[in-house]
Protein backbone atom coordinates (compact mmCIF):
# COMPACT_ATOMS: atom_id res chain seq x y z
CA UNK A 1 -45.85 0.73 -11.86
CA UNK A 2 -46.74 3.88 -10.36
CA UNK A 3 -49.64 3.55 -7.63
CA UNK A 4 -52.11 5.94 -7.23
CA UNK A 5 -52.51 9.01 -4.89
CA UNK A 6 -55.22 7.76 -2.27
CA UNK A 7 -55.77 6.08 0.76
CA UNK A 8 -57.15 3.08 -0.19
CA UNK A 9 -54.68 2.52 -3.04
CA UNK A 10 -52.26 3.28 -0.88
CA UNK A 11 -53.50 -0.35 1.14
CA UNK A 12 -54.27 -2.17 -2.49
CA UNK A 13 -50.10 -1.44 -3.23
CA UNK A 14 -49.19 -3.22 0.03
CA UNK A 15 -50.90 -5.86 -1.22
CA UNK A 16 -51.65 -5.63 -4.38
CA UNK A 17 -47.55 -5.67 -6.43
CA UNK A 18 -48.05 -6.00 -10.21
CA UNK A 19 -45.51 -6.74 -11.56
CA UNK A 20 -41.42 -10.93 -10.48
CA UNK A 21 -38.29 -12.51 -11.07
CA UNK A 22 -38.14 -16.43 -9.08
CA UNK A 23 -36.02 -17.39 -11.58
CA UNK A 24 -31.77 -16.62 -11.04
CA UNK A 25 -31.09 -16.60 -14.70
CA UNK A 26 -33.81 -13.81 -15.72
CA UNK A 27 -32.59 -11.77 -12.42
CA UNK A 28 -28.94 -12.15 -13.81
CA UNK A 29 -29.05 -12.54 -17.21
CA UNK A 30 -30.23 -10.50 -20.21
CA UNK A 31 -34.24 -9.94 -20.83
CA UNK A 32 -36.36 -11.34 -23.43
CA UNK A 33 -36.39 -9.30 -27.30
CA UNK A 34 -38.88 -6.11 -26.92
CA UNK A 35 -38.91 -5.55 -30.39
CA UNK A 36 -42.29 -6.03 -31.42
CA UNK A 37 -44.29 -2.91 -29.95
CA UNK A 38 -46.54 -3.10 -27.30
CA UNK A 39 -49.85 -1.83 -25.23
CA UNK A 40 -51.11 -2.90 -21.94
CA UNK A 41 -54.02 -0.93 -20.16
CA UNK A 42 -54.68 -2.09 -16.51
CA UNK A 43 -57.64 -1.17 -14.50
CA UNK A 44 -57.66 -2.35 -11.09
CA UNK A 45 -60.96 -2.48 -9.16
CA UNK A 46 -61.77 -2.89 -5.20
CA UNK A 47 -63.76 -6.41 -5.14
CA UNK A 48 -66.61 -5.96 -7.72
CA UNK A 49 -66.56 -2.37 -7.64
CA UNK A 50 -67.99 -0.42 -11.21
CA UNK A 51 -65.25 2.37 -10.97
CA UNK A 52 -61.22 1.23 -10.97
CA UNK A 53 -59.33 2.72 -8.30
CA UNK A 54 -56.05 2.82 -10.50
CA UNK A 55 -55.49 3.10 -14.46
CA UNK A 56 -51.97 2.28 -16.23
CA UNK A 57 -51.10 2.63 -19.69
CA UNK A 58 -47.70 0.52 -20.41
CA UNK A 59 -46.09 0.77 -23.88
CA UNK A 60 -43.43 -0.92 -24.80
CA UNK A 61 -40.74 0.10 -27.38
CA UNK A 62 -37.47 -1.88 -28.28
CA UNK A 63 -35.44 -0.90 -25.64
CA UNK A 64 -37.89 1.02 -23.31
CA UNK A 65 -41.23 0.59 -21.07
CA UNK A 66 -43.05 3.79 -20.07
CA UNK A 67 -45.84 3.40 -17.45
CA UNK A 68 -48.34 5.89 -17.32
CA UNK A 69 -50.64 6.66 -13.90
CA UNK A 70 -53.85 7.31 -14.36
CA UNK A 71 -53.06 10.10 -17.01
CA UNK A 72 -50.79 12.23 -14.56
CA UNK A 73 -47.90 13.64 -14.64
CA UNK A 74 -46.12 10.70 -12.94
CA UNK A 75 -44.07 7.80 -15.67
CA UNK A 76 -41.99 5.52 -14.57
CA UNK A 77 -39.70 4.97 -17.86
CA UNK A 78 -37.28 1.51 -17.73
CA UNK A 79 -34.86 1.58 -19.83
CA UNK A 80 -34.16 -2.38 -19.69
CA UNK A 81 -31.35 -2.42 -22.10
CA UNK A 82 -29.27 -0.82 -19.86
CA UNK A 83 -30.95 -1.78 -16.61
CA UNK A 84 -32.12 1.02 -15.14
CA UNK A 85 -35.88 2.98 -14.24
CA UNK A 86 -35.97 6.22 -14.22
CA UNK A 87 -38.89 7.60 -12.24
CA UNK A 88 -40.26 11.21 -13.29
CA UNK A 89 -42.62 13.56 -11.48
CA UNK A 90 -43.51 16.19 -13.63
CA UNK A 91 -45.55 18.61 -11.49
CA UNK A 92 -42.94 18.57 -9.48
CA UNK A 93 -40.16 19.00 -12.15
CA UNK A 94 -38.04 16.09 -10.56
CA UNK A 95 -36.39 12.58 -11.63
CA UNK A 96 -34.95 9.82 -10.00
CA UNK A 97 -32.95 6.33 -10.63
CA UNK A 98 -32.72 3.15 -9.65
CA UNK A 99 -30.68 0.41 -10.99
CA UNK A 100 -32.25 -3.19 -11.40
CA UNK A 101 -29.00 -4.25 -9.58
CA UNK A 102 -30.47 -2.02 -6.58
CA UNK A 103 -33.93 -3.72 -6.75
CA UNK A 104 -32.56 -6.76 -6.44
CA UNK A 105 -30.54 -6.49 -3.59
CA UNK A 106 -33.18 -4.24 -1.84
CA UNK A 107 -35.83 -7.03 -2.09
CA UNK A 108 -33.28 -9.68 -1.14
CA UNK A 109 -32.34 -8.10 1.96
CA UNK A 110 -36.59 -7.60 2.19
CA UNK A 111 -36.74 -11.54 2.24
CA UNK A 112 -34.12 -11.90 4.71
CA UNK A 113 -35.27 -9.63 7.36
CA UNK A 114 -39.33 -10.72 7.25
CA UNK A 115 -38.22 -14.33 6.97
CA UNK A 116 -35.88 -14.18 9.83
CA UNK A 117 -37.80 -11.65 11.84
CA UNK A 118 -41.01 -11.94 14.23
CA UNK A 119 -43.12 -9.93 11.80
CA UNK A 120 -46.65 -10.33 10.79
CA UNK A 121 -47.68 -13.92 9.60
CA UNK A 122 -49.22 -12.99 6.01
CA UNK A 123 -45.68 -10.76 5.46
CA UNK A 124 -43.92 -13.24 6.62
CA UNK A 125 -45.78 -15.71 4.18
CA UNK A 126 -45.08 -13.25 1.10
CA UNK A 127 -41.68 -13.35 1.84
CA UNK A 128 -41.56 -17.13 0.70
CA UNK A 129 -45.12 -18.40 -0.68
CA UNK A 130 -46.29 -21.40 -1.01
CA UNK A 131 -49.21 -21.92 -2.84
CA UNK A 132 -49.10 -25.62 -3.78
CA UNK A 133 -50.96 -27.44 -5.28
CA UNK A 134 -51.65 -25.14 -8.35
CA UNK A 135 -55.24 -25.42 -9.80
CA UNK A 136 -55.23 -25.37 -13.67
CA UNK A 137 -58.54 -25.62 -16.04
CA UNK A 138 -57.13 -25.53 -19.26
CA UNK A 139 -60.56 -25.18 -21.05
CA UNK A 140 -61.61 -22.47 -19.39
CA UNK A 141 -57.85 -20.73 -19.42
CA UNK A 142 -58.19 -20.49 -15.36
CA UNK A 143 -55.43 -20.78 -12.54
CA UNK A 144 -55.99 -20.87 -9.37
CA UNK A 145 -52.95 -19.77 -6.21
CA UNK A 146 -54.50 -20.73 -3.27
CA UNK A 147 -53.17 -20.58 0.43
CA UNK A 148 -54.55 -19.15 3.68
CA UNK A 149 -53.50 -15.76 3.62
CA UNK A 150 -53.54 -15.37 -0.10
CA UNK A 151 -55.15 -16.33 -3.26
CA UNK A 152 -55.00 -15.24 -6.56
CA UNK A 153 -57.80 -15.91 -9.54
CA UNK A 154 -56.42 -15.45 -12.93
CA UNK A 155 -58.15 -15.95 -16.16
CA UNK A 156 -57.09 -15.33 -20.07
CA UNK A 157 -56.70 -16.28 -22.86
CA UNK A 158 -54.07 -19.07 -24.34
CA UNK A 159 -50.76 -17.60 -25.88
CA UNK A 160 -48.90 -19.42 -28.29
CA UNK A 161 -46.27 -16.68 -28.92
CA UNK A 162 -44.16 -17.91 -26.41
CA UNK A 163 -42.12 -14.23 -27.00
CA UNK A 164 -45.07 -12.59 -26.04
CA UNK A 165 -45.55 -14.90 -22.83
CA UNK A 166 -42.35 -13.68 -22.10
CA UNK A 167 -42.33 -9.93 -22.60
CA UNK A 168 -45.67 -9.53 -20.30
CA UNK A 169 -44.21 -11.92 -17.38
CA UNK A 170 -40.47 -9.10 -17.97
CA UNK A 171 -42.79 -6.18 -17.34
CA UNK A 172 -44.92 -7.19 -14.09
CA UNK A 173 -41.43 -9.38 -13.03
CA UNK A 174 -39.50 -5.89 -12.78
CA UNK A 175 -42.23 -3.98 -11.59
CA UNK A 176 -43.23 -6.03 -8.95
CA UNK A 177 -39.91 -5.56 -7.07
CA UNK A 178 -40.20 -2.13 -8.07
CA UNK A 179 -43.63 -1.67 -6.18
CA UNK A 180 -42.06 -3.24 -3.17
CA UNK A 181 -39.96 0.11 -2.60
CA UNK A 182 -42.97 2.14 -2.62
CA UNK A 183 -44.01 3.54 0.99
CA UNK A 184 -45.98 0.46 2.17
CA UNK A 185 -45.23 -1.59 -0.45
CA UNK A 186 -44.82 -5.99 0.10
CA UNK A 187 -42.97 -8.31 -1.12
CA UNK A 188 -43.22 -9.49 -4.51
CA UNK A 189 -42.68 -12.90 -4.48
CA UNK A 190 -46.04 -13.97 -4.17
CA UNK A 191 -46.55 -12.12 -7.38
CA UNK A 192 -43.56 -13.79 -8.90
CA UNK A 193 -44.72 -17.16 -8.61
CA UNK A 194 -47.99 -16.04 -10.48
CA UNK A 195 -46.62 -14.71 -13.01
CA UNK A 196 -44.02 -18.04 -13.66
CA UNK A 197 -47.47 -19.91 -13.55
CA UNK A 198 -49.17 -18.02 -15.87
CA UNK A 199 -46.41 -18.32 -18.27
CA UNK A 200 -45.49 -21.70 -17.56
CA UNK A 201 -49.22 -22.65 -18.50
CA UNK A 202 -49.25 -19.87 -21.32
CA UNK A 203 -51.74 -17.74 -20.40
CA UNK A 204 -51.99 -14.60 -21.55
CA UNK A 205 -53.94 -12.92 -18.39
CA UNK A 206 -57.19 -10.76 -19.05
CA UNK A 207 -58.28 -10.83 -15.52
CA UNK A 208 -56.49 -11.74 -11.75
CA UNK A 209 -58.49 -11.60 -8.51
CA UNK A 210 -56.41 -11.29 -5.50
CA UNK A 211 -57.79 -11.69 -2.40
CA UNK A 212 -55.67 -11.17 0.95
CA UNK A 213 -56.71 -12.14 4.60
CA UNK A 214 -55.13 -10.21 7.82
CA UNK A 215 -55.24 -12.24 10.88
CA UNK A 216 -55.34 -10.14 14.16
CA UNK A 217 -58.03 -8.94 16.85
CA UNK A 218 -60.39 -8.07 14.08
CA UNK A 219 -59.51 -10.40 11.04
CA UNK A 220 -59.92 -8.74 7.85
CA UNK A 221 -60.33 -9.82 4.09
CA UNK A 222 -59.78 -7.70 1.13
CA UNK A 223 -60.55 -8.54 -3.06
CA UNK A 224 -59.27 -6.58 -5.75
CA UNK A 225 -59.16 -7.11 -9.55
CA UNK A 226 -57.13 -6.00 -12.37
CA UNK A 227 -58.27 -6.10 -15.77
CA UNK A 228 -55.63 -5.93 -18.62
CA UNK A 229 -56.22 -5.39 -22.33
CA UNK A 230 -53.12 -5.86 -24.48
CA UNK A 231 -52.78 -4.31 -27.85
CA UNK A 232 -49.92 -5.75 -30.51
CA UNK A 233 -49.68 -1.64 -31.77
CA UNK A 234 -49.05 1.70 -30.50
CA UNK A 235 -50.86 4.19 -31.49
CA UNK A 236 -50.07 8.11 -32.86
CA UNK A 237 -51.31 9.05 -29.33
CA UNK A 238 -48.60 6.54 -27.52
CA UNK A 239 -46.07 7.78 -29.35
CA UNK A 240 -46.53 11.81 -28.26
CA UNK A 241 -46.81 10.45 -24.97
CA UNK A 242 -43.69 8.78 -25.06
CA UNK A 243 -42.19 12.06 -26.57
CA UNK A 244 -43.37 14.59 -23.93
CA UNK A 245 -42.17 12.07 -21.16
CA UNK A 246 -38.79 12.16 -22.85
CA UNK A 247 -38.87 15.85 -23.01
CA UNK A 248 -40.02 16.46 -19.33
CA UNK A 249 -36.67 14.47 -18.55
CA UNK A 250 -34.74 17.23 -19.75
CA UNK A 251 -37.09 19.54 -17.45
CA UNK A 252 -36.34 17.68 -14.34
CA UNK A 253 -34.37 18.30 -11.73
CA UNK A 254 -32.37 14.66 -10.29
CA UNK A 255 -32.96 14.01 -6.96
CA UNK A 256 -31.81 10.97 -4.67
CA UNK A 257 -34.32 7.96 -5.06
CA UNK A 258 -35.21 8.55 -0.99
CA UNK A 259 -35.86 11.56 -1.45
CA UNK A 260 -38.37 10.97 -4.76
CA UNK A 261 -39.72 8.53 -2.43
CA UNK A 262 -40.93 10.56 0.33
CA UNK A 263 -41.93 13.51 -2.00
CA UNK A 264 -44.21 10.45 -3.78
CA UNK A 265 -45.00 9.74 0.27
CA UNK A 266 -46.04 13.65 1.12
CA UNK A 267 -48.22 13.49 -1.41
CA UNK A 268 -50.36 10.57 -0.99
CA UNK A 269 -51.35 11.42 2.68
């Protein structure tokens, strides 16, 4: 998922990765069937803000996912089949790639070096979370992931298409570990271990408050919230978006992912 061109979305993606893989056979192995089409729009919202911060429209197709920013020129398009995102800047007329291969190894050798290392305690705890015991109401359709430095609040809706389930957990999976390239970006495990919960307990998520606590001199909390509304359908719109983001491809000029990466980084300060 593409994060947004400010300051203080620039601190929500540290913290705030959407998108997880904890389990070896779904890094390894094959994804789930993305046949059945697909629509996710995600607002995300500082505490109890009116106005989102960041707005994403995901469609899924058979064989692709193309996430949109906040109607910009900026899609990331991942072509799961074959394992690979392809990142495209169109106001700047450049593309990139990255293999899911290359995710994975970047965020394992992320683990090993903030594990190992005498970083900060709360990066150092989203290296390898624990957030046990795991509070379920199954009336209400709530989870709570609670530990010191973070907690997440998720609420939805129950999801018997276990397919389904599995689809949205593939999407914010991958693009979790692809957030945690991003300039600033954290690791996603904490965000991995959500989204196994939340499909574990089949929950179909309308709604996740995250709230984060930095320990220091001046000791700091921050809240946000996403709010997702999922759609079974694309529409005639979705489909000439997904056709002028295939045709800006062909517009683009291929760069190295580093150097994407600090363009992205240029243009957010």
């Amino acid at each position: 998922m593409i994060l947004p061109d400010s300051s203080k979305v620039a601190l929500m993606g540290r913290i705030f990765e959407f998108t997880s893989f904890a389990i070896l056979f779904l890094l390894l192995g094959p994804g789930p069937s993305l046949g059945q089409q697909l629509r996710i729009e995600t607002r995300v919202y500082v505490a109890n803000e009116s106005e989102p911060i960041s707005q994403n429209l995901t469609l899924f197709t058979e064989r692709t996912i193309y996430d949109f920013l906040n109607g910009k020129q900026q899609v990331s398009i991942f072509e799961h089949t074959a394992g690979i995102f392809v990142l495209l800047d169109s106001e700047r007329k450049v593309q990139t790639e990255i293999t899911t291969d290359d995710l994975v190894k970047f965020t394992s050798q992320i683990h090993s070096l903030v594990k190992n290392g005498d970083g900060d305690a709360v990066i150092k705890f989203l290296a390898d979370p624990n957030f046990e015991p795991v509070q379920f109401n199954a009336k209400k359709q709530e989870l709570v992931l609670e530990s010191s430095f973070v907690t997440y609040r998720a609420r939805g809706t129950r999801e018997d298409d276990l397919s389904l389930l599995r689809r949205v957990r593939f999407f914010h999976d991958w693009y979790a570990r692809l957030n945690a390239t991003r300039p600033g970006g954290s690791p996603p495990y904490a965000r991995l271990k959500l989204n196994a919960v939340l499909e574990e307990k089949q929950i179909l998520a309308t709604e996740i408050h995250k709230r984060q606590t930095f320990f220091g001199s001046q000791p700091q909390t921050l809240s946000f919230r996403s709010v997702h509304k999922i759609d079974r359908e694309l529409t005639t719109e979705d489909r000439h978006r997904m056709a002028l983001a295939e045709a800006d491809r062909k517009g683009c000029q291929a760069v190295t992912f580093r150097e994407f990466r600090q363009l992205n980084s240029d243009n957010t300060q």
